[in-house]
C-alpha atoms as a PDB file:
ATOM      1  CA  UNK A   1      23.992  35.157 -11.931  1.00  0.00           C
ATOM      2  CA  UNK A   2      23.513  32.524  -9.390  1.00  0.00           C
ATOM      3  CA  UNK A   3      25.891  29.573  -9.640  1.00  0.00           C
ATOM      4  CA  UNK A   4      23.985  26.020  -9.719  1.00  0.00           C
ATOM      5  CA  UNK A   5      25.225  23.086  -7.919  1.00  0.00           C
ATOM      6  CA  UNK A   6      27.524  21.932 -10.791  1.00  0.00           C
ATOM      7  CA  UNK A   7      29.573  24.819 -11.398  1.00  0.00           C
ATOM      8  CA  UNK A   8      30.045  25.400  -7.602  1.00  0.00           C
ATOM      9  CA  UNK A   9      32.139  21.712  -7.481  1.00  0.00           C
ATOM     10  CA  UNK A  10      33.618  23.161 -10.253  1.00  0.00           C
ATOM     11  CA  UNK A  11      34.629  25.669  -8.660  1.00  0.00           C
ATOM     12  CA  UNK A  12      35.778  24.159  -5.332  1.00  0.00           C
ATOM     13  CA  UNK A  13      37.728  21.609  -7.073  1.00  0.00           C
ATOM     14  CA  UNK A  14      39.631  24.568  -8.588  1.00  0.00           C
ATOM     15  CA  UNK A  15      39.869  25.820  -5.245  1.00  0.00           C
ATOM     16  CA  UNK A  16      41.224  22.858  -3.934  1.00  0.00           C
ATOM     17  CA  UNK A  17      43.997  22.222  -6.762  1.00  0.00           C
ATOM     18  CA  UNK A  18      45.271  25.783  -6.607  1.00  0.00           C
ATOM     19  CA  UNK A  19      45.137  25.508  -2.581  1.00  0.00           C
ATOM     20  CA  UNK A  20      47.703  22.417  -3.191  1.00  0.00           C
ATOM     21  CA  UNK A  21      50.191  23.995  -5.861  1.00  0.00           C
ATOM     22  CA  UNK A  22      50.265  27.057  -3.676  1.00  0.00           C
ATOM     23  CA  UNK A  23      51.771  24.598  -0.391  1.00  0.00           C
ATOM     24  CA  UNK A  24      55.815  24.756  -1.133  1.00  0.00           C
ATOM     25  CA  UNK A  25      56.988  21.587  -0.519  1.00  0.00           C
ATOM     26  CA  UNK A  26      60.998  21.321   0.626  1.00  0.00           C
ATOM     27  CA  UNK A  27      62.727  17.516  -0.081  1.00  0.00           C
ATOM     28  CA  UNK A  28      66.248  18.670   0.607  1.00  0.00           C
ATOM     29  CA  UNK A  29      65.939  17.068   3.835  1.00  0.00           C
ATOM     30  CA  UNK A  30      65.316  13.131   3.147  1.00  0.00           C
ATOM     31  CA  UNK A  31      66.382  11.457   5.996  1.00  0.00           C
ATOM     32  CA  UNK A  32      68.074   7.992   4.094  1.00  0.00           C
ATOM     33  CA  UNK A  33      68.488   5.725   7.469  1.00  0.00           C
ATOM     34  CA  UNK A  34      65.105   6.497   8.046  1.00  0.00           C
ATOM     35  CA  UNK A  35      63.160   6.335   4.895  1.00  0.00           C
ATOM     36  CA  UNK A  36      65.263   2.656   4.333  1.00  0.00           C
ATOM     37  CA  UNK A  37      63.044   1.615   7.761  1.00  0.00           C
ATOM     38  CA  UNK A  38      60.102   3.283   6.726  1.00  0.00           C
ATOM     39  CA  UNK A  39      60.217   1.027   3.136  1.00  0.00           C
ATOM     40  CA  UNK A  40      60.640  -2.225   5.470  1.00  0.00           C
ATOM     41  CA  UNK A  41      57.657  -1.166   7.294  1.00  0.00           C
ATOM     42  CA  UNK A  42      55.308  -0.498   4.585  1.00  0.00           C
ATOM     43  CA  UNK A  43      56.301  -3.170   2.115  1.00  0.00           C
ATOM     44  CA  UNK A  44      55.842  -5.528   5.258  1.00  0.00           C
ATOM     45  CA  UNK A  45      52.464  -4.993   5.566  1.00  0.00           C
ATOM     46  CA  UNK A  46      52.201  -5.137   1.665  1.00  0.00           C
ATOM     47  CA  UNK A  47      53.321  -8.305   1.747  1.00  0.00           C
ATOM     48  CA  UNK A  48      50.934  -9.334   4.620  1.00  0.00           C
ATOM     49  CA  UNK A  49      47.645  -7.794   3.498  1.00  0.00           C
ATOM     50  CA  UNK A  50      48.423  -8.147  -0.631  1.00  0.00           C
ATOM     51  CA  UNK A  51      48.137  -4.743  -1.428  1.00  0.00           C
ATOM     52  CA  UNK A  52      49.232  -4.084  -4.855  1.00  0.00           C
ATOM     53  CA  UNK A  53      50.884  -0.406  -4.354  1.00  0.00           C
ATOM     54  CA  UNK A  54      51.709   1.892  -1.499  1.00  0.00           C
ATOM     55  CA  UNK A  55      53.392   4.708  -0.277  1.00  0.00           C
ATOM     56  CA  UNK A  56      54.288   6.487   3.278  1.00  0.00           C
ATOM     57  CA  UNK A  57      55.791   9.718   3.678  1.00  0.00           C
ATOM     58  CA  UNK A  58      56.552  11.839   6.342  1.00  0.00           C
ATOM     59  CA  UNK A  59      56.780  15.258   7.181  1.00  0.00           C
ATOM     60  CA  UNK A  60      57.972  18.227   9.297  1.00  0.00           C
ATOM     61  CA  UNK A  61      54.715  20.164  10.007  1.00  0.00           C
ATOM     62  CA  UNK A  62      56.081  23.980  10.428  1.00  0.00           C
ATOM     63  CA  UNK A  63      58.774  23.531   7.732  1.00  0.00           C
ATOM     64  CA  UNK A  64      56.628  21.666   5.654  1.00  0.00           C
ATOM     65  CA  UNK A  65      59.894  19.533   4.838  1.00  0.00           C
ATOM     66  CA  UNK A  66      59.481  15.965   3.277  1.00  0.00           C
ATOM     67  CA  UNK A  67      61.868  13.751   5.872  1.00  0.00           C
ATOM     68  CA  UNK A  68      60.940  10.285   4.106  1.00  0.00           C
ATOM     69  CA  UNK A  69      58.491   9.161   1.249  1.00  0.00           C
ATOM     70  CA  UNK A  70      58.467   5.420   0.106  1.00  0.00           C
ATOM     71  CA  UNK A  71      56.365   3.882  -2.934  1.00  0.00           C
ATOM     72  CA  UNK A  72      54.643   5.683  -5.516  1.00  0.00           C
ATOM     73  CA  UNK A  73      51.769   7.689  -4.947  1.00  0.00           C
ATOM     74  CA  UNK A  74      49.211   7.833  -7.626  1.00  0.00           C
ATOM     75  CA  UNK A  75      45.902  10.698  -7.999  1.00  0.00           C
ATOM     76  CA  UNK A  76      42.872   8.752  -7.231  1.00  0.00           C
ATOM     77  CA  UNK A  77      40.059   9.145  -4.935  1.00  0.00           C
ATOM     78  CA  UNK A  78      40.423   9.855  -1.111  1.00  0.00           C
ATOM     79  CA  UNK A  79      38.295   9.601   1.992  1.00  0.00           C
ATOM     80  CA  UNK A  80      40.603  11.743   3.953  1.00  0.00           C
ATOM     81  CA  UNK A  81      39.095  14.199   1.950  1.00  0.00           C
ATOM     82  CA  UNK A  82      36.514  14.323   4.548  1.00  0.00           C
ATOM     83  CA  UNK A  83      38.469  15.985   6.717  1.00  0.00           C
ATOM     84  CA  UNK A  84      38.554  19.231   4.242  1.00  0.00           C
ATOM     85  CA  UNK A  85      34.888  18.986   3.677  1.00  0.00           C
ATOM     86  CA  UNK A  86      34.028  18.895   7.582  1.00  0.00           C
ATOM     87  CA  UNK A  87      36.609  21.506   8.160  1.00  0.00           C
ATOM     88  CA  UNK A  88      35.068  24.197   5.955  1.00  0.00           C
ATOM     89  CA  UNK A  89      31.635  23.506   7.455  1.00  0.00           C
ATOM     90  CA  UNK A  90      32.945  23.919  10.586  1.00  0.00           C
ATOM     91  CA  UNK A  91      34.185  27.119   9.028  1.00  0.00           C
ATOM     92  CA  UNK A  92      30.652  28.282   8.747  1.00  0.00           C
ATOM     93  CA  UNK A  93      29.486  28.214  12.479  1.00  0.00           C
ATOM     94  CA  UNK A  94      26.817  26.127  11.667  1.00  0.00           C
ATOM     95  CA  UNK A  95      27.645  22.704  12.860  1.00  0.00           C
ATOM     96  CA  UNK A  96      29.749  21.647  15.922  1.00  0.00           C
ATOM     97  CA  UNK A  97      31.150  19.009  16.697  1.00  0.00           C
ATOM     98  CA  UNK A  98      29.183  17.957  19.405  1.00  0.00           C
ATOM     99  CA  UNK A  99      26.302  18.433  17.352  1.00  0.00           C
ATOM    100  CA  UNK A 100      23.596  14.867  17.151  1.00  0.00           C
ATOM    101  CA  UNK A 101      23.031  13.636  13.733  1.00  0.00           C
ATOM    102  CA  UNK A 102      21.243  10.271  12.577  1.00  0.00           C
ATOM    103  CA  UNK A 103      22.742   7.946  10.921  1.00  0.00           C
ATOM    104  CA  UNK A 104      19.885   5.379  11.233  1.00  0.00           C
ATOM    105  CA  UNK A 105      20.444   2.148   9.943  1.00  0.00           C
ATOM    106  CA  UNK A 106      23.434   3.147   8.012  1.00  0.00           C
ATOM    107  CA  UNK A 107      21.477   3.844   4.910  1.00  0.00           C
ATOM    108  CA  UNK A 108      19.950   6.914   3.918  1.00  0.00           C
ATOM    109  CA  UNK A 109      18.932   8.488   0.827  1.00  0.00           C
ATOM    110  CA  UNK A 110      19.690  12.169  -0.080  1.00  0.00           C
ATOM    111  CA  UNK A 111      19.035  13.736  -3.534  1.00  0.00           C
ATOM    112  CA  UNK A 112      18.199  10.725  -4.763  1.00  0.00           C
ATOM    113  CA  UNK A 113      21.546   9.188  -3.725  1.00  0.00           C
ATOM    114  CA  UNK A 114      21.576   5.972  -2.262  1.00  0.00           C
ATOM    115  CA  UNK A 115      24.766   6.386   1.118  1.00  0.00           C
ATOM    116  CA  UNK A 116      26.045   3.367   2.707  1.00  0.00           C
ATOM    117  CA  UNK A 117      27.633   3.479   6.246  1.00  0.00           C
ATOM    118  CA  UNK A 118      30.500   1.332   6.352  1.00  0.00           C
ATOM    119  CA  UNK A 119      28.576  -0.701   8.904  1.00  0.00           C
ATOM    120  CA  UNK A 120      24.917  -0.462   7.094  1.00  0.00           C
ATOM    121  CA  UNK A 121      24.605  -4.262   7.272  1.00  0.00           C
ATOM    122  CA  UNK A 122      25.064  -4.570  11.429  1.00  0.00           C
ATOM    123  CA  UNK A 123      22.212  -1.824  11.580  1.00  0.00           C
ATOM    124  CA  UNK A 124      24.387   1.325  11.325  1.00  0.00           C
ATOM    125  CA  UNK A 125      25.719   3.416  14.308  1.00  0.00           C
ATOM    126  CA  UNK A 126      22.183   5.269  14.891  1.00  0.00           C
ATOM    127  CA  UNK A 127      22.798   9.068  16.443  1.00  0.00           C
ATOM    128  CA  UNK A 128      25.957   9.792  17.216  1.00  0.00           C
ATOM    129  CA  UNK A 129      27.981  12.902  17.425  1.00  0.00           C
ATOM    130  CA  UNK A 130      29.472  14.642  14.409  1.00  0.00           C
ATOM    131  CA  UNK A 131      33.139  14.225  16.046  1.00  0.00           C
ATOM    132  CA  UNK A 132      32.018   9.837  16.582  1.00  0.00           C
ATOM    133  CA  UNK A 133      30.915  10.220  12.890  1.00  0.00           C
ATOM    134  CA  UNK A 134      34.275  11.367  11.848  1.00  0.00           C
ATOM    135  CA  UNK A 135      36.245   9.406  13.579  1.00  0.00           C
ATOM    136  CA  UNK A 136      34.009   6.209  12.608  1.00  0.00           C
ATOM    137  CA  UNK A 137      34.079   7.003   8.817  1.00  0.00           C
ATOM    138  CA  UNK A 138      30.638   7.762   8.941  1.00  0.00           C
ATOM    139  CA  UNK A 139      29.786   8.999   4.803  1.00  0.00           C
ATOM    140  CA  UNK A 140      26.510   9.905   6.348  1.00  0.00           C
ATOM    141  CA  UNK A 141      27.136  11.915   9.054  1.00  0.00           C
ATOM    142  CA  UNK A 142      29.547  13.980   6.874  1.00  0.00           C
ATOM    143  CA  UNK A 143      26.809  14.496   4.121  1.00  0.00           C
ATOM    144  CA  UNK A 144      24.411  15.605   6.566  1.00  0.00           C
ATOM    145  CA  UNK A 145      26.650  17.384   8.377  1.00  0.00           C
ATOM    146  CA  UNK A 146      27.502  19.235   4.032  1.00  0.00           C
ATOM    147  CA  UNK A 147      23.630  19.437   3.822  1.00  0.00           C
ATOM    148  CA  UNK A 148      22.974  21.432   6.737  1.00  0.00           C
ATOM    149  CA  UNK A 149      25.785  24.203   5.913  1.00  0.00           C
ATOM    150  CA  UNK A 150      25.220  24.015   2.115  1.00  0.00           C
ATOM    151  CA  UNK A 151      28.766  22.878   1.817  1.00  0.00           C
ATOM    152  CA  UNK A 152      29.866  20.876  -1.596  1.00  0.00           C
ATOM    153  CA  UNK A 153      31.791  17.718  -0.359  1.00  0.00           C
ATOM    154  CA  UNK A 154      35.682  17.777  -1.738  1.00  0.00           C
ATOM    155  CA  UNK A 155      35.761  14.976  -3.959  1.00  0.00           C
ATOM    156  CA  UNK A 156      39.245  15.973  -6.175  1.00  0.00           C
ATOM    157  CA  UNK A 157      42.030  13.119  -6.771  1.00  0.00           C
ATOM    158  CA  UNK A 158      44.942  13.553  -5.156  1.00  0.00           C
ATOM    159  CA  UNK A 159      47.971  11.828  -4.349  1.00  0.00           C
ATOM    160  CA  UNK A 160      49.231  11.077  -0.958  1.00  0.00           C
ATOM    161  CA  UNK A 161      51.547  14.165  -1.039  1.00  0.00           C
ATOM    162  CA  UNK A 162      48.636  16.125  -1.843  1.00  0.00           C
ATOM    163  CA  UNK A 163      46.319  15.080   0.705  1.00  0.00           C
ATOM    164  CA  UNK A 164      49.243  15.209   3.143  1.00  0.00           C
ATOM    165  CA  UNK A 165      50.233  19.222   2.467  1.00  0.00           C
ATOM    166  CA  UNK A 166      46.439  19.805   2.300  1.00  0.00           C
ATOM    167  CA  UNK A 167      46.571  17.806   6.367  1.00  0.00           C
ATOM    168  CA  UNK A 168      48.847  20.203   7.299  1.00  0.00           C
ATOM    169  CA  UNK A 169      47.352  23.183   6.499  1.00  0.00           C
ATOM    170  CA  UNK A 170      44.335  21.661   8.928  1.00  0.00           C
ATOM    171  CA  UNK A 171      46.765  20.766  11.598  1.00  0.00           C
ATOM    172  CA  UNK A 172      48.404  24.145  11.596  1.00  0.00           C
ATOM    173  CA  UNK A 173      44.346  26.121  12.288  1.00  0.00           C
ATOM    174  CA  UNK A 174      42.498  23.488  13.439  1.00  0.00           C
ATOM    175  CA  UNK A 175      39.542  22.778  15.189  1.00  0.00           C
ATOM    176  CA  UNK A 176      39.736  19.176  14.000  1.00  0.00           C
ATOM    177  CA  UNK A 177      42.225  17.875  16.582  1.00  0.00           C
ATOM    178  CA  UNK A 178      39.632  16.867  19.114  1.00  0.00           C
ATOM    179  CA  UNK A 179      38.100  14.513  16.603  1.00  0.00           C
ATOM    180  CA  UNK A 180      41.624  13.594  15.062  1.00  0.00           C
ATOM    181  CA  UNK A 181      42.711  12.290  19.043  1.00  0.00           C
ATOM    182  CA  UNK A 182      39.468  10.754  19.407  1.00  0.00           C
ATOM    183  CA  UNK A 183      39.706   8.778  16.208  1.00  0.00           C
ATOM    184  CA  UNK A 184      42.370   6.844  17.583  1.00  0.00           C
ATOM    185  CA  UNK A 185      41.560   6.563  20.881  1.00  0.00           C
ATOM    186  CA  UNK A 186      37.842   5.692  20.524  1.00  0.00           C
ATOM    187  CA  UNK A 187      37.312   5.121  16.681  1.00  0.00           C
ATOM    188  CA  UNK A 188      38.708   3.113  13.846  1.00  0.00           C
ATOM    189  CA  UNK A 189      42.113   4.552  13.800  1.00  0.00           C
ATOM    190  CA  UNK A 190      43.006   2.950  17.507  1.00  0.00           C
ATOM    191  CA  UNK A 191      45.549   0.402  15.361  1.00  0.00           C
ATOM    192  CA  UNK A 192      47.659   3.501  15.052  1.00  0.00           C
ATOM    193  CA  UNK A 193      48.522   4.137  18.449  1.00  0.00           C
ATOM    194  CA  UNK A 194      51.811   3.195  19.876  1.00  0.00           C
ATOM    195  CA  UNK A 195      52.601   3.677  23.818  1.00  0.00           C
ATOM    196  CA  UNK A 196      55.562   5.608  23.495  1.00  0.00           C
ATOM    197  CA  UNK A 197      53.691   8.729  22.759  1.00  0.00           C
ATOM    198  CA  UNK A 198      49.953  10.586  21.810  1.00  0.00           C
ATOM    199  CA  UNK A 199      49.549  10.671  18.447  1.00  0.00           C
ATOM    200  CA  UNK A 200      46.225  11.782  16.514  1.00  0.00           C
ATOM    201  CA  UNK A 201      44.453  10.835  12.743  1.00  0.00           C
ATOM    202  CA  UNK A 202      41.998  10.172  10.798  1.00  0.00           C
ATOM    203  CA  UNK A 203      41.616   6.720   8.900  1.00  0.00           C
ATOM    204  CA  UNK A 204      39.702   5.675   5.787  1.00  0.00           C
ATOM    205  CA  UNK A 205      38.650   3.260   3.334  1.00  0.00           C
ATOM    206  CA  UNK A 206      37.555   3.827  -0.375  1.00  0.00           C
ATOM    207  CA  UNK A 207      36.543   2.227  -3.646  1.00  0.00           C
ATOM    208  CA  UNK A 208      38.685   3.162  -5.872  1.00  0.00           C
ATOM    209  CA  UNK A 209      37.998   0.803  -8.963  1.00  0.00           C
ATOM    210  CA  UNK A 210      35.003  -1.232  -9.922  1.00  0.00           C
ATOM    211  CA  UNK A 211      36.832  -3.053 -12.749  1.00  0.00           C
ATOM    212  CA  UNK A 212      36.065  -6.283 -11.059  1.00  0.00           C
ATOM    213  CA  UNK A 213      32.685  -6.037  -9.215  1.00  0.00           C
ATOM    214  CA  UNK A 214      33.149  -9.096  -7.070  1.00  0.00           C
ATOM    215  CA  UNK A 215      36.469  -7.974  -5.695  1.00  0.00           C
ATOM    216  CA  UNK A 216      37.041  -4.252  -6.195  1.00  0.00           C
ATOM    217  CA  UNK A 217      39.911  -2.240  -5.414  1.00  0.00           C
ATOM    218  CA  UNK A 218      40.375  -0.266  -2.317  1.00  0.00           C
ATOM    219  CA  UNK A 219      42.792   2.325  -1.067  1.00  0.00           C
ATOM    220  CA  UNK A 220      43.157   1.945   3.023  1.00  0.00           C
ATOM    221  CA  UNK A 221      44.596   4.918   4.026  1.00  0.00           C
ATOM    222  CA  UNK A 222      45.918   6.568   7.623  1.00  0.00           C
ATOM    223  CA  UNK A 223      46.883  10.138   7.862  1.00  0.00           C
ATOM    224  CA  UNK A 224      47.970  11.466  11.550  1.00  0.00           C
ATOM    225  CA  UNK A 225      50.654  13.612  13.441  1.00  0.00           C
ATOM    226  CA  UNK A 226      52.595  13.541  16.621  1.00  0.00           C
ATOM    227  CA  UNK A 227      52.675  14.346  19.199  1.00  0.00           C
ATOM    228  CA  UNK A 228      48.958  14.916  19.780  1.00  0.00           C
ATOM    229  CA  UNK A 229      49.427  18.050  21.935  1.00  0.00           C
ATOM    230  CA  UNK A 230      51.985  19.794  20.009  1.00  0.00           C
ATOM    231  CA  UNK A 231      52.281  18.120  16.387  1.00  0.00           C
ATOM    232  CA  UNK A 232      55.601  18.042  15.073  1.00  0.00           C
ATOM    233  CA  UNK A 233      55.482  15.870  12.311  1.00  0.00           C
ATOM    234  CA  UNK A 234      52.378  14.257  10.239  1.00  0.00           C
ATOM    235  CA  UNK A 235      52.325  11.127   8.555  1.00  0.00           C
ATOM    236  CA  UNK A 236      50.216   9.505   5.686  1.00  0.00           C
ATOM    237  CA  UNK A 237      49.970   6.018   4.945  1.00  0.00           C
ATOM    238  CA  UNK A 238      47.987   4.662   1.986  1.00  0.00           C
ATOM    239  CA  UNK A 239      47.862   1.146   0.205  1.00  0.00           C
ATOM    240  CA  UNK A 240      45.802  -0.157  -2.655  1.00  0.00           C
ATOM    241  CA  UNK A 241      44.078  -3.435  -2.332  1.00  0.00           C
ATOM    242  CA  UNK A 242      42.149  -6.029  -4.153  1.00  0.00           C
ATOM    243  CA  UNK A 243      38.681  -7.019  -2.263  1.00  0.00           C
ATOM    244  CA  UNK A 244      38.184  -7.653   1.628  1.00  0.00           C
ATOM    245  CA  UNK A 245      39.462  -7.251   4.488  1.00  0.00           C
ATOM    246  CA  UNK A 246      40.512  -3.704   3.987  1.00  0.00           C
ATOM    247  CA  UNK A 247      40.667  -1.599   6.774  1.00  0.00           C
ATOM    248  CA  UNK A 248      42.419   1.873   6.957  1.00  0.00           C
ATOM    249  CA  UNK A 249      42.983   1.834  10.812  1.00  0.00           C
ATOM    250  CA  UNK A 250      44.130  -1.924  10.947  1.00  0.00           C
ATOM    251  CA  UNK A 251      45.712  -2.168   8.063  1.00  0.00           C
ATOM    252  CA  UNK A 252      47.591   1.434   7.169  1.00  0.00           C
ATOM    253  CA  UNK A 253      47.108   2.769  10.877  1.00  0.00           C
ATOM    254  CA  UNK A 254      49.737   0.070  12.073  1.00  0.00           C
ATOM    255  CA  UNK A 255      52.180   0.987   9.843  1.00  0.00           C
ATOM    256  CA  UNK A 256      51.422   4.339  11.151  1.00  0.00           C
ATOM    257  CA  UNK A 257      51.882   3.294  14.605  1.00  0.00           C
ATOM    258  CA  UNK A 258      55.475   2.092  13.563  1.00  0.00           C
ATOM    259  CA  UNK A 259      56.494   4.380  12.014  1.00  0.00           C
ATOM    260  CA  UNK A 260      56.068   6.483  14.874  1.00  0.00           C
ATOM    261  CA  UNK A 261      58.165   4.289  16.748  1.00  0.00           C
ATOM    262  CA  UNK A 262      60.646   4.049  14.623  1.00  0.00           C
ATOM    263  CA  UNK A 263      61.104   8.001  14.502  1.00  0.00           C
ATOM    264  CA  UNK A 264      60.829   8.500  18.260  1.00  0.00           C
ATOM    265  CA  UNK A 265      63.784   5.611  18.428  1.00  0.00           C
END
């Protein structure tokens, strides 16, 4: 029997959630002088943008060892989850990186669905690279990118803590890290570099309610590791906001950035 296009996100969202519960994850190791820091950090920038909740944790990469984790994470809708999607096209030899696509004007209808670059209303980012679409939160580079492997796009809630173990397992095989470096040296996660060190990510920005339709809520989110060349630990960052500005790289890619600082010190 040939599964149709709804059972298969059935199934890959099952995929996904067993994928997650399968990652051990060790807290034993909570570093408290650090995560105390970490809290200052990211309720700073609460304070200073309005965000309503947060949380930042960090972890140890090859032990897969929670060092510090502030604020309460909650399951809702991610666009790091892009970074699954592209990574299991890339899986299928069918797309490179380096590959052209068009984003045109920043709006473009597929299946009857109606995509919005973030940047639709300054005339979009035109053809770019898949990596530049990445790294730029391009939606429709990544859907055309899905269309032309037949890849279903990962669209399960998770919390941070999800999304991070699910990071790691990316970090560990990857061959993301070209676009993760450029996305902060080139794209929109360039708030979270620091000069002490190379670090590499992937920012985003999401609707995550629609209760209020003038001023929505969106979650801002970094996720990144360092150092860039031989990752040792990764980091997410993720806040939930009322309305504009919200920015992933500026606003939880800073935090990032010192947070990195503060480890390295």
């Amino acid at each position: 029997m040939i599964m149709n296009k709804y059972m298969k996100k059935i199934f890959l969202i099952g995929c996904i959630a067993t994928m997650i519960a399968c990652i051990p994850t060790k807290q034993s190791t909570i570093d408290t002088t650090l995560q105390t820091k970490i809290d200052s950090i990211l309720h700073s920038k609460m304070s200073e943008i309005n965000a309503i909740s947060g949380q930042a944790i960090v972890m140890d990469i090859q032990t897969d060892e929670v060092k510090a984790m502030v604020g309460n994470g909650k399951k809702q809708s991610s666009s790091l989850m892009r970074s699954i999607s592209i990574n299991k096209a890339l899986e299928t030899d069918k797309v490179l990186l380096s590959d052209s696509v068009d984003t045109r004007n920043g709006v473009i209808v597929l299946d009857n669905d109606t995509i919005l670059d973030h940047n639709w209303h300054r005339g979009g980012y035109g053809k770019i690279t898949l990596k530049k679409g990445l790294a730029c939160e391009s939606e429709i580079a990544v859907r055309l990118a899905l269309d032309a492997t037949g890849v279903e796009a990962v669209d399960s809630l998770v919390t941070p803590l999800e999304m991070l173990k699910l990071f790691n397992g990316i970090i560990k095989n990857d061959s993301l890290k070209s676009a993760f470096r450029y996305c902060v040296t080139e794209g929109l996660g360039r708030p979270a570099s620091t000069d002490k060190i190379e670090v590499a990510g992937l920012s985003g920005r999401k609707v995550v309610s629609k209760a209020n339709l003038e001023k929505p809520e969106y979650v801002v989110e970094f996720i990144g590791y360092f150092p860039a060349d031989e990752p040792k630990y990764s980091i997410i960052v993720s806040m939930n906001k009322i309305g504009f500005p919200a920015s992933g790289g500026l606003m939880a890619g800073s935090v990032f950035s010192e947070i990195v600082d503060c480890i390295i010190k």
